[in-house]
PDB file of N, CA and C in Angstrom:
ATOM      1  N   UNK A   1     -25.833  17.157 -17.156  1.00  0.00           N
ATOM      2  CA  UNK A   1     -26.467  17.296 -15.900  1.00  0.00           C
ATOM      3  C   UNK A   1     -27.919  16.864 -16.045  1.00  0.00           C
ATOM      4  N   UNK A   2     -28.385  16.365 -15.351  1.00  0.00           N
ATOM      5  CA  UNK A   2     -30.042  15.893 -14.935  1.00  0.00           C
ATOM      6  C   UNK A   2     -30.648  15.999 -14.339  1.00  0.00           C
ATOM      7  N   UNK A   3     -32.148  16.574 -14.556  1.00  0.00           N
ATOM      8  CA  UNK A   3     -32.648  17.170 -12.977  1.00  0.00           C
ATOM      9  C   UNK A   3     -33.855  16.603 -13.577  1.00  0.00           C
ATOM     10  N   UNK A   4     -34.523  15.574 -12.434  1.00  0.00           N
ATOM     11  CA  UNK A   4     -35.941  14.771 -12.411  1.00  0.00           C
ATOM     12  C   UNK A   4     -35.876  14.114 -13.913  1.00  0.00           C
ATOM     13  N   UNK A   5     -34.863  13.686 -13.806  1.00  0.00           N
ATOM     14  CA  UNK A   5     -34.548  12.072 -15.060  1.00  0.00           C
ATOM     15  C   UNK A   5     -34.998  13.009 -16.669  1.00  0.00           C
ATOM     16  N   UNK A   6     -34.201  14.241 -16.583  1.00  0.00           N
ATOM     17  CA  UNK A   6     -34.281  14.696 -17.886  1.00  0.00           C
ATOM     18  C   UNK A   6     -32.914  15.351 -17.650  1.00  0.00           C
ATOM     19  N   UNK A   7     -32.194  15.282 -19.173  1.00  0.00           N
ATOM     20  CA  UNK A   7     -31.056  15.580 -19.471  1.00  0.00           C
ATOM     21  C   UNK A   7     -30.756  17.081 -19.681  1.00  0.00           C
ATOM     22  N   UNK A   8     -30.801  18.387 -18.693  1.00  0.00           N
ATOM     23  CA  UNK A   8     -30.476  19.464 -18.960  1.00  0.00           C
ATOM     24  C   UNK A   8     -29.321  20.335 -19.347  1.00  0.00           C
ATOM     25  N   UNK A   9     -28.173  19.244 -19.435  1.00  0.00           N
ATOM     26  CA  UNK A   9     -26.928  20.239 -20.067  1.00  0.00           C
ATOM     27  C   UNK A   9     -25.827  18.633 -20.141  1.00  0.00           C
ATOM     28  N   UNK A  10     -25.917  18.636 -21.304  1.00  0.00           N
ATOM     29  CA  UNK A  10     -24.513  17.860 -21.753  1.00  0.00           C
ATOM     30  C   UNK A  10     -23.232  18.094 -21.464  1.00  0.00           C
ATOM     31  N   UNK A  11     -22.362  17.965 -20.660  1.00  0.00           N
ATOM     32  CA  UNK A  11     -20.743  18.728 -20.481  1.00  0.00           C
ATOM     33  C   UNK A  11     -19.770  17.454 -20.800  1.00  0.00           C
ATOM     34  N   UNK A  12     -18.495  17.559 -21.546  1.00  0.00           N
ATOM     35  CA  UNK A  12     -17.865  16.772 -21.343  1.00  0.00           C
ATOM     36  C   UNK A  12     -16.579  17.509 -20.636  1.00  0.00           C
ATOM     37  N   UNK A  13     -16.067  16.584 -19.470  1.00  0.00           N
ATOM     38  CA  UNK A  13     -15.459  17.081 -18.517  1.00  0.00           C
ATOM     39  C   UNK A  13     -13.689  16.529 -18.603  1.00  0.00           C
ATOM     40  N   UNK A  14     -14.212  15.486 -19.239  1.00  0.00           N
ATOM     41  CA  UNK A  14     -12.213  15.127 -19.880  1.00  0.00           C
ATOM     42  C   UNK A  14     -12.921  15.209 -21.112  1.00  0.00           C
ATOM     43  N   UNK A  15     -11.598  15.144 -21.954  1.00  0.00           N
ATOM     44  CA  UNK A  15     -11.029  14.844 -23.360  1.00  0.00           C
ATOM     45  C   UNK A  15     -10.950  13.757 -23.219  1.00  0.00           C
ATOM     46  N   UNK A  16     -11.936  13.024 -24.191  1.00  0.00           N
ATOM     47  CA  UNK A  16     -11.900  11.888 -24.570  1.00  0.00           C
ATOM     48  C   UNK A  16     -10.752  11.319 -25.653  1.00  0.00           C
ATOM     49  N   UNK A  17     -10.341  12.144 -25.992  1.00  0.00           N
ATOM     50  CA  UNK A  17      -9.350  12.436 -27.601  1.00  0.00           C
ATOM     51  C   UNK A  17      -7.971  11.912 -26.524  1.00  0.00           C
ATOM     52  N   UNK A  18      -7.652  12.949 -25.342  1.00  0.00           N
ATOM     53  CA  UNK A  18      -6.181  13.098 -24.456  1.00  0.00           C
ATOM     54  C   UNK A  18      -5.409  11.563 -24.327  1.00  0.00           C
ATOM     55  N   UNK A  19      -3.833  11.158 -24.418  1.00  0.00           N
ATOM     56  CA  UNK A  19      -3.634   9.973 -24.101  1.00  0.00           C
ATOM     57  C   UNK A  19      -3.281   9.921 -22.481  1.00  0.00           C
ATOM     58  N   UNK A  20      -3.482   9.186 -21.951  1.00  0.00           N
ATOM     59  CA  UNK A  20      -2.944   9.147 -20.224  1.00  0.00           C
ATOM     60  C   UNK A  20      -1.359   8.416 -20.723  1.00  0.00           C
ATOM     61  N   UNK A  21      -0.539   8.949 -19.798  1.00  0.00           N
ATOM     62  CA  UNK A  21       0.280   8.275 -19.694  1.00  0.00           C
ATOM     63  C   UNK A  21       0.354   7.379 -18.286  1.00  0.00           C
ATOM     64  N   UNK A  22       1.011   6.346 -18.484  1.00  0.00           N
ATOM     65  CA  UNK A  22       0.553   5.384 -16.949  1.00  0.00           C
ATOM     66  C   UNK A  22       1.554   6.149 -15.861  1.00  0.00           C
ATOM     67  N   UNK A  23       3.211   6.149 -16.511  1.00  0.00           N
ATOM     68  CA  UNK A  23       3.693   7.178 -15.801  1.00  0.00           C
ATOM     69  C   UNK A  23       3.524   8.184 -14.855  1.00  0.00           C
ATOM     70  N   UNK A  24       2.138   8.553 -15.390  1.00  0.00           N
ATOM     71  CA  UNK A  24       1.461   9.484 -14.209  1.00  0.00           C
ATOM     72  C   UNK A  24       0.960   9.068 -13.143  1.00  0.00           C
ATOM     73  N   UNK A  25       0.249   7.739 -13.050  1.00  0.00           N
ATOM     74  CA  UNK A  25       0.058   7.032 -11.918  1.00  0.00           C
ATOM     75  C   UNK A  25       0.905   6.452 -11.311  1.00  0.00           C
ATOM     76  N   UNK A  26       0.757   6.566 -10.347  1.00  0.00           N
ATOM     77  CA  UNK A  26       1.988   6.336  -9.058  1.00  0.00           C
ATOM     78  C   UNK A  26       0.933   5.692  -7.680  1.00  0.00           C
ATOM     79  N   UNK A  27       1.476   4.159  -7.305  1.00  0.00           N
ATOM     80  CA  UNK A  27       0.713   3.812  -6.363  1.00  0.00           C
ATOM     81  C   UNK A  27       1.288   4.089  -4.948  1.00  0.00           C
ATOM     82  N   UNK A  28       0.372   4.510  -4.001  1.00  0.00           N
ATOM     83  CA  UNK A  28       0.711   4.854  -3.247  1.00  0.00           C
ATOM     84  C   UNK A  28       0.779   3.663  -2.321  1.00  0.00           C
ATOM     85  N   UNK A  29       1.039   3.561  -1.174  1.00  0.00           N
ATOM     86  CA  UNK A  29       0.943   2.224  -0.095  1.00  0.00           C
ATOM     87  C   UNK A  29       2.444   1.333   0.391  1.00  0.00           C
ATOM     88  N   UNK A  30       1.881   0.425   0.756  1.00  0.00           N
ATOM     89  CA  UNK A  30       3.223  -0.813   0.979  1.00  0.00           C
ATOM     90  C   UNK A  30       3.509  -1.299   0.028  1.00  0.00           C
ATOM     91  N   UNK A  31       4.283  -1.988  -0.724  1.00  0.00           N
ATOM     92  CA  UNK A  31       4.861  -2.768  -1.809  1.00  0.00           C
ATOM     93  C   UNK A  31       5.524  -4.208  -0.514  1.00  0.00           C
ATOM     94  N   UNK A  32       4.511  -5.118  -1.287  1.00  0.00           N
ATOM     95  CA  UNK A  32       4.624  -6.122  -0.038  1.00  0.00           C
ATOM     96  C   UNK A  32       5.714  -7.180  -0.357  1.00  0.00           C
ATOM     97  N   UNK A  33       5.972  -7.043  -1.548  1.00  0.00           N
ATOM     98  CA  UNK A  33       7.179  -7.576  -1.813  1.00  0.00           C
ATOM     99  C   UNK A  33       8.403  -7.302  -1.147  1.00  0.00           C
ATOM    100  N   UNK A  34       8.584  -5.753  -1.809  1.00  0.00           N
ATOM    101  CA  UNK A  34       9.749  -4.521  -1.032  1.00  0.00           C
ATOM    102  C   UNK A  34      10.140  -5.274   0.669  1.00  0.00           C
ATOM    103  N   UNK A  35       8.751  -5.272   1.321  1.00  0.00           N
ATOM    104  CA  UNK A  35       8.975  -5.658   2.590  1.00  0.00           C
ATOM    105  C   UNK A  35       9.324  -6.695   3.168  1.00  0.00           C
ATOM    106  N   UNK A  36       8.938  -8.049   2.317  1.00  0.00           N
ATOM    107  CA  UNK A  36       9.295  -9.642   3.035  1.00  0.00           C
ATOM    108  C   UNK A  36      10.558  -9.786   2.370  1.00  0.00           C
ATOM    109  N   UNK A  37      11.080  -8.882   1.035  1.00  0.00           N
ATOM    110  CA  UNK A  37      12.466  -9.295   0.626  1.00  0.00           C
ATOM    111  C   UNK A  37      13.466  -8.857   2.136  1.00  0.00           C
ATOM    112  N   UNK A  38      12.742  -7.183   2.826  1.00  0.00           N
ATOM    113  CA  UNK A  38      13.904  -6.478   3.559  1.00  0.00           C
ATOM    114  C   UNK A  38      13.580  -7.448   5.233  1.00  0.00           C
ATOM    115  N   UNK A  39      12.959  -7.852   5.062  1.00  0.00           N
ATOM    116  CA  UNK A  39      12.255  -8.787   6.445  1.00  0.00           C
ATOM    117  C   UNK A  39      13.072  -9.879   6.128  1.00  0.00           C
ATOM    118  N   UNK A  40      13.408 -10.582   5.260  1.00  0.00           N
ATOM    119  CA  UNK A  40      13.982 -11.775   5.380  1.00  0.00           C
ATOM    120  C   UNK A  40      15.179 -11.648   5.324  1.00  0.00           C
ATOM    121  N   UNK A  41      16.338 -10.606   4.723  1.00  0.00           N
ATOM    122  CA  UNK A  41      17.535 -10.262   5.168  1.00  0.00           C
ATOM    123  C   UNK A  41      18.089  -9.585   6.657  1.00  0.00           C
ATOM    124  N   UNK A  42      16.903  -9.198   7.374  1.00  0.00           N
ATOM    125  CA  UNK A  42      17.350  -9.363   8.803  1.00  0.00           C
ATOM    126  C   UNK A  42      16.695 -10.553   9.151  1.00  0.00           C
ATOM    127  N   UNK A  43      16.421 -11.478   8.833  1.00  0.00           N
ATOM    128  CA  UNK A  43      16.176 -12.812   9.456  1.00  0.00           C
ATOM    129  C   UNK A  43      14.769 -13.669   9.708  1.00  0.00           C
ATOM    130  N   UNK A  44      13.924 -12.832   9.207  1.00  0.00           N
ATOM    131  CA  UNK A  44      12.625 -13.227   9.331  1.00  0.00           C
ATOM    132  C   UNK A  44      12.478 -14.149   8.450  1.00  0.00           C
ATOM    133  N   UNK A  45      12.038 -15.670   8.318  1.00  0.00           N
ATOM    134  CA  UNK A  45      11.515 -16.871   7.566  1.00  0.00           C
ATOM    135  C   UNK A  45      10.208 -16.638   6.803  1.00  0.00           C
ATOM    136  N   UNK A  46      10.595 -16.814   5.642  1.00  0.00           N
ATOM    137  CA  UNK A  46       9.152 -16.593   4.401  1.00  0.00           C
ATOM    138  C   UNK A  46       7.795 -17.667   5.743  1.00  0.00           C
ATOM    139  N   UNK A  47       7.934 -18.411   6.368  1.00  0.00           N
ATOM    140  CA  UNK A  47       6.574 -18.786   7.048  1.00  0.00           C
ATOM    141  C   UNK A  47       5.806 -17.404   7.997  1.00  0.00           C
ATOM    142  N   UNK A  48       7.116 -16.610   8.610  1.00  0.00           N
ATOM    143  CA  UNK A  48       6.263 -15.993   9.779  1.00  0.00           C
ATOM    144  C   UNK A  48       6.037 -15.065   8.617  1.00  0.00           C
ATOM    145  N   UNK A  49       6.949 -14.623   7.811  1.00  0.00           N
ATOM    146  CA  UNK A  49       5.957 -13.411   6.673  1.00  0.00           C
ATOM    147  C   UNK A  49       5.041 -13.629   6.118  1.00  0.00           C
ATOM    148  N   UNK A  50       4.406 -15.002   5.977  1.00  0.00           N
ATOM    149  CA  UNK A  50       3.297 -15.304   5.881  1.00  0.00           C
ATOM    150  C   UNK A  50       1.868 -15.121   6.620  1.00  0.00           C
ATOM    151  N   UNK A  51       2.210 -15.491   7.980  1.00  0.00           N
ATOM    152  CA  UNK A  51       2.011 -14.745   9.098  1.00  0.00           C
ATOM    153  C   UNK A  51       1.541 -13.329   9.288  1.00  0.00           C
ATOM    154  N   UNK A  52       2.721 -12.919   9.476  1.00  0.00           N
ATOM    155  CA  UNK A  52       2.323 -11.444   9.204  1.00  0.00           C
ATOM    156  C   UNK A  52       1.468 -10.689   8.374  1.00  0.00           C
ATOM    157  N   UNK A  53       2.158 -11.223   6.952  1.00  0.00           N
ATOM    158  CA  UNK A  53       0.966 -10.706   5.740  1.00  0.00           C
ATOM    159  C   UNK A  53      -0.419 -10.741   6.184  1.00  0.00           C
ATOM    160  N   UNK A  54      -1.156 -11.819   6.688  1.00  0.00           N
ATOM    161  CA  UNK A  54      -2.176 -11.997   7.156  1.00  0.00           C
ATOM    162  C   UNK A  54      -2.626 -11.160   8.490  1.00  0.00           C
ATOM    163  N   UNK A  55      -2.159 -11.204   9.350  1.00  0.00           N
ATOM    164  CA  UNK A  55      -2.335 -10.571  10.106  1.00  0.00           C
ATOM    165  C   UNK A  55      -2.004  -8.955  10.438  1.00  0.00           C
ATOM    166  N   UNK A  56      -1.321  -8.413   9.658  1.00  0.00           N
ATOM    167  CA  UNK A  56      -0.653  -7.191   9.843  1.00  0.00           C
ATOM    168  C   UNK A  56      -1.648  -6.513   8.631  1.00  0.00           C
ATOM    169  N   UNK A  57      -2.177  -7.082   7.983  1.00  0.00           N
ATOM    170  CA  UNK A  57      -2.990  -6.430   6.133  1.00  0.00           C
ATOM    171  C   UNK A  57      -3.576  -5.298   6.463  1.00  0.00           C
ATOM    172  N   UNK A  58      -4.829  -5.034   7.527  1.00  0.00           N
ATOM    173  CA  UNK A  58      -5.217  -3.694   7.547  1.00  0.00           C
ATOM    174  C   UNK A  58      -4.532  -3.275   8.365  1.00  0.00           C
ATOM    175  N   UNK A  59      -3.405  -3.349   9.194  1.00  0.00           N
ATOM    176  CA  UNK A  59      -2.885  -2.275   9.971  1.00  0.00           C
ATOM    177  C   UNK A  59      -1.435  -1.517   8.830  1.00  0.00           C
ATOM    178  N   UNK A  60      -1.239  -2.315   8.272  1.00  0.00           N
ATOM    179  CA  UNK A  60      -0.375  -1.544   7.489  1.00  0.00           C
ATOM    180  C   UNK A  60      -1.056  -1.051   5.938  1.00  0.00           C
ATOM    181  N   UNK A  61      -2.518  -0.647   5.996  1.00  0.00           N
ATOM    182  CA  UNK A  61      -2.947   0.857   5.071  1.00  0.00           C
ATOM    183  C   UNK A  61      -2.480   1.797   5.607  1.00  0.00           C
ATOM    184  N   UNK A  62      -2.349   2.156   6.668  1.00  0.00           N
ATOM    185  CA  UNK A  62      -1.381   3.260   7.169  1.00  0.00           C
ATOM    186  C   UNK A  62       0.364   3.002   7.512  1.00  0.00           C
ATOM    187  N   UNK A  63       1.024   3.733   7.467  1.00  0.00           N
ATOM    188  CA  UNK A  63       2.521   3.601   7.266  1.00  0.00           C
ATOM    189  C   UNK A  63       2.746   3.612   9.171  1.00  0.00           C
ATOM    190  N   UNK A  64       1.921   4.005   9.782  1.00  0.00           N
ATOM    191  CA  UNK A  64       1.664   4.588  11.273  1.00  0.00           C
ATOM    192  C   UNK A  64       1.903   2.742  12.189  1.00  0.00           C
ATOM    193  N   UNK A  65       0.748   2.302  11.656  1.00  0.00           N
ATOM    194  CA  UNK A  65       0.566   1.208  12.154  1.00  0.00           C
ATOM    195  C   UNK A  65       1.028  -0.160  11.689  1.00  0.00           C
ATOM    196  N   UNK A  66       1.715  -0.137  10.778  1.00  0.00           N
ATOM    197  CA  UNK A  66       2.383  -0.934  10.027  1.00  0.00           C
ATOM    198  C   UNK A  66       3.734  -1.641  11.061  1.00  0.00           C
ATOM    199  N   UNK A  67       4.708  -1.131  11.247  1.00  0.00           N
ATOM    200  CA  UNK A  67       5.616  -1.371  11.922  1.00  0.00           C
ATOM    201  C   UNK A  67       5.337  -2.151  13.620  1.00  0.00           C
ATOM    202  N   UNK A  68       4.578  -1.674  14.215  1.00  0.00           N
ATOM    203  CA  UNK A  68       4.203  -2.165  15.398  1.00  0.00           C
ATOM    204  C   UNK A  68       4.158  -3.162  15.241  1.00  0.00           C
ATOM    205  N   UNK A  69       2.104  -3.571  14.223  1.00  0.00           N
ATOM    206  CA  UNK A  69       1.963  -4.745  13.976  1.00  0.00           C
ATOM    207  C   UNK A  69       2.628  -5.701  13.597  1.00  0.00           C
ATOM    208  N   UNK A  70       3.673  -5.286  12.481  1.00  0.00           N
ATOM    209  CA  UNK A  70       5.267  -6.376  12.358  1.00  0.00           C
ATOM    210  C   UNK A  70       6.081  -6.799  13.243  1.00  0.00           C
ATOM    211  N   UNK A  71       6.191  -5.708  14.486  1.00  0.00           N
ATOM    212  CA  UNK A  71       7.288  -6.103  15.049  1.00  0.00           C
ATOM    213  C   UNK A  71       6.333  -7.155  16.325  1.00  0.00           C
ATOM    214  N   UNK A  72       5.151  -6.696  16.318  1.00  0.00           N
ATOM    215  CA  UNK A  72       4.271  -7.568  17.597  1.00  0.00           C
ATOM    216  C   UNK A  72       4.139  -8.959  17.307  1.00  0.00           C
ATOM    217  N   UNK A  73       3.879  -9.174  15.593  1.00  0.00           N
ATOM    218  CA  UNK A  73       3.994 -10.115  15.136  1.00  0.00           C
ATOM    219  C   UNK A  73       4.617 -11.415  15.100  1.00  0.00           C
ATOM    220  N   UNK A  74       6.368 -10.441  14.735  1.00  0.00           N
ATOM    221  CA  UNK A  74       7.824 -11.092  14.578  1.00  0.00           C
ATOM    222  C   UNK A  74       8.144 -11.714  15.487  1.00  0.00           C
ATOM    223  N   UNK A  75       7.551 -10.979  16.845  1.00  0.00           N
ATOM    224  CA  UNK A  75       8.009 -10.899  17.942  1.00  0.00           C
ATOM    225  C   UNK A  75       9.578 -10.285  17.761  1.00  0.00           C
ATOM    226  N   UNK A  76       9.712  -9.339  17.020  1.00  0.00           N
ATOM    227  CA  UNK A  76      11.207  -8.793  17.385  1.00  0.00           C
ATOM    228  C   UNK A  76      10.799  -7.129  17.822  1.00  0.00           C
ATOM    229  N   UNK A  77      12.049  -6.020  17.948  1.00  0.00           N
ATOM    230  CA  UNK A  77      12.022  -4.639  18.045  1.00  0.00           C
ATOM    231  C   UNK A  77      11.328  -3.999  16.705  1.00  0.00           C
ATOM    232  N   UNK A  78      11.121  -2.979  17.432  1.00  0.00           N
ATOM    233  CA  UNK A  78      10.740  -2.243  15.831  1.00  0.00           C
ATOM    234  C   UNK A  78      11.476  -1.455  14.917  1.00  0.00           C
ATOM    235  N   UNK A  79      12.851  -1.216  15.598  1.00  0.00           N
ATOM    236  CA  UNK A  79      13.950  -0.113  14.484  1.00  0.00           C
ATOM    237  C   UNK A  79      14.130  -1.243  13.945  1.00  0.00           C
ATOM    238  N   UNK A  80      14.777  -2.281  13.352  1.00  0.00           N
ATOM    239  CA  UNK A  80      14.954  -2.723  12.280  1.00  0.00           C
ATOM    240  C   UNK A  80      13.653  -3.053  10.956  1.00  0.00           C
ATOM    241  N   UNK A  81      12.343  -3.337  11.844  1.00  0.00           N
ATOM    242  CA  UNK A  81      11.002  -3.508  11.061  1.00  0.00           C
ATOM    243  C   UNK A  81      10.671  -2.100  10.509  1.00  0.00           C
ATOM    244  N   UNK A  82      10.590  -1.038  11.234  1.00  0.00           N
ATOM    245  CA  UNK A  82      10.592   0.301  10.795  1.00  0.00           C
ATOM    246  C   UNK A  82      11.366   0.513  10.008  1.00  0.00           C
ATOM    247  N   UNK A  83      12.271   0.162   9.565  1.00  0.00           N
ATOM    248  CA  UNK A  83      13.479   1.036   8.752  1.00  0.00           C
ATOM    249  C   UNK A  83      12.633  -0.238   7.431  1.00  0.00           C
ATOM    250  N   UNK A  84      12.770  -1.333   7.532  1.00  0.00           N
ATOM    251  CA  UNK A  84      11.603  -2.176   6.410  1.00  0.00           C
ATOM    252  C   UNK A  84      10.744  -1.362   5.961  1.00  0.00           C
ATOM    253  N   UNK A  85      10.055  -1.181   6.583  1.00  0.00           N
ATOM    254  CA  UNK A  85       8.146  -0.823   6.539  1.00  0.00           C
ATOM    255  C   UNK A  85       8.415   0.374   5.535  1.00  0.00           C
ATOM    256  N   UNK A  86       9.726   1.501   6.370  1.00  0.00           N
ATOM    257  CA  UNK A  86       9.675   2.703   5.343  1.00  0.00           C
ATOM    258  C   UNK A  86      10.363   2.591   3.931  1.00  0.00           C
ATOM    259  N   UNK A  87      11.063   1.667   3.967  1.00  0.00           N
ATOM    260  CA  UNK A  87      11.891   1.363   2.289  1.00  0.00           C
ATOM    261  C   UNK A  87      10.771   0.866   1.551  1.00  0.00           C
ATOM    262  N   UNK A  88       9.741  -0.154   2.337  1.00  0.00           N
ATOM    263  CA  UNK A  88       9.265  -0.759   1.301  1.00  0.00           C
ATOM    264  C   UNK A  88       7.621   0.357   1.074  1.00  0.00           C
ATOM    265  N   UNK A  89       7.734   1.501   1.525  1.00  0.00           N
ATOM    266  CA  UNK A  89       6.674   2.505   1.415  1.00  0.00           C
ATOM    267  C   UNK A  89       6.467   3.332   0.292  1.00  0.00           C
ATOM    268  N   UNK A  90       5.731   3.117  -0.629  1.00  0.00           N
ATOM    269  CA  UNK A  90       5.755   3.666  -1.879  1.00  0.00           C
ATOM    270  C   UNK A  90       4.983   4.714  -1.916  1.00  0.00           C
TER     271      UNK A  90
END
């Protein structure tokens, strides 16, 4: 800890020694792969998922807004893009 650029208490707060396992990390989000594989077996063309990717990128950080923007995109419905969006939701 430091108070007015002098060092008043040394703490170490992890174990530097401990191994992480990666296992433990787990990413959370879209897996954008997951999604243009399940997008292109109902019919969507690797161009408009191109498309999309671009245009849909910040609306699908949330799982909320994700689907809309796909289906506004696709120009198709959203139960088949929704049922996508959530498989490919990690």
């Amino acid at each position: 800890m430091w108070a007015d650029g002098v060092l008043v208490q040394d703490l170490t707060l992890l174990d530097p020694e401990a191994e992480v396992s990666s296992a433990e990390v787990v990413p959370v989000g879209l897996s954008w792969k997951k999604l243009n594989n399940c997008l292109n077996q109902i019919g969507i063309n690797w161009a408009v998922l191109a498309v999309i990717s671009v245009a849909c990128s910040a609306a699908c950080a949330t799982m909320v807004a994700c689907a809309p923007c796909i289906a506004v995109a696709a120009g198709w419905t959203g139960g088949s893009i929704g049922a996508c969006v959530k498989h490919a939701w990690t």
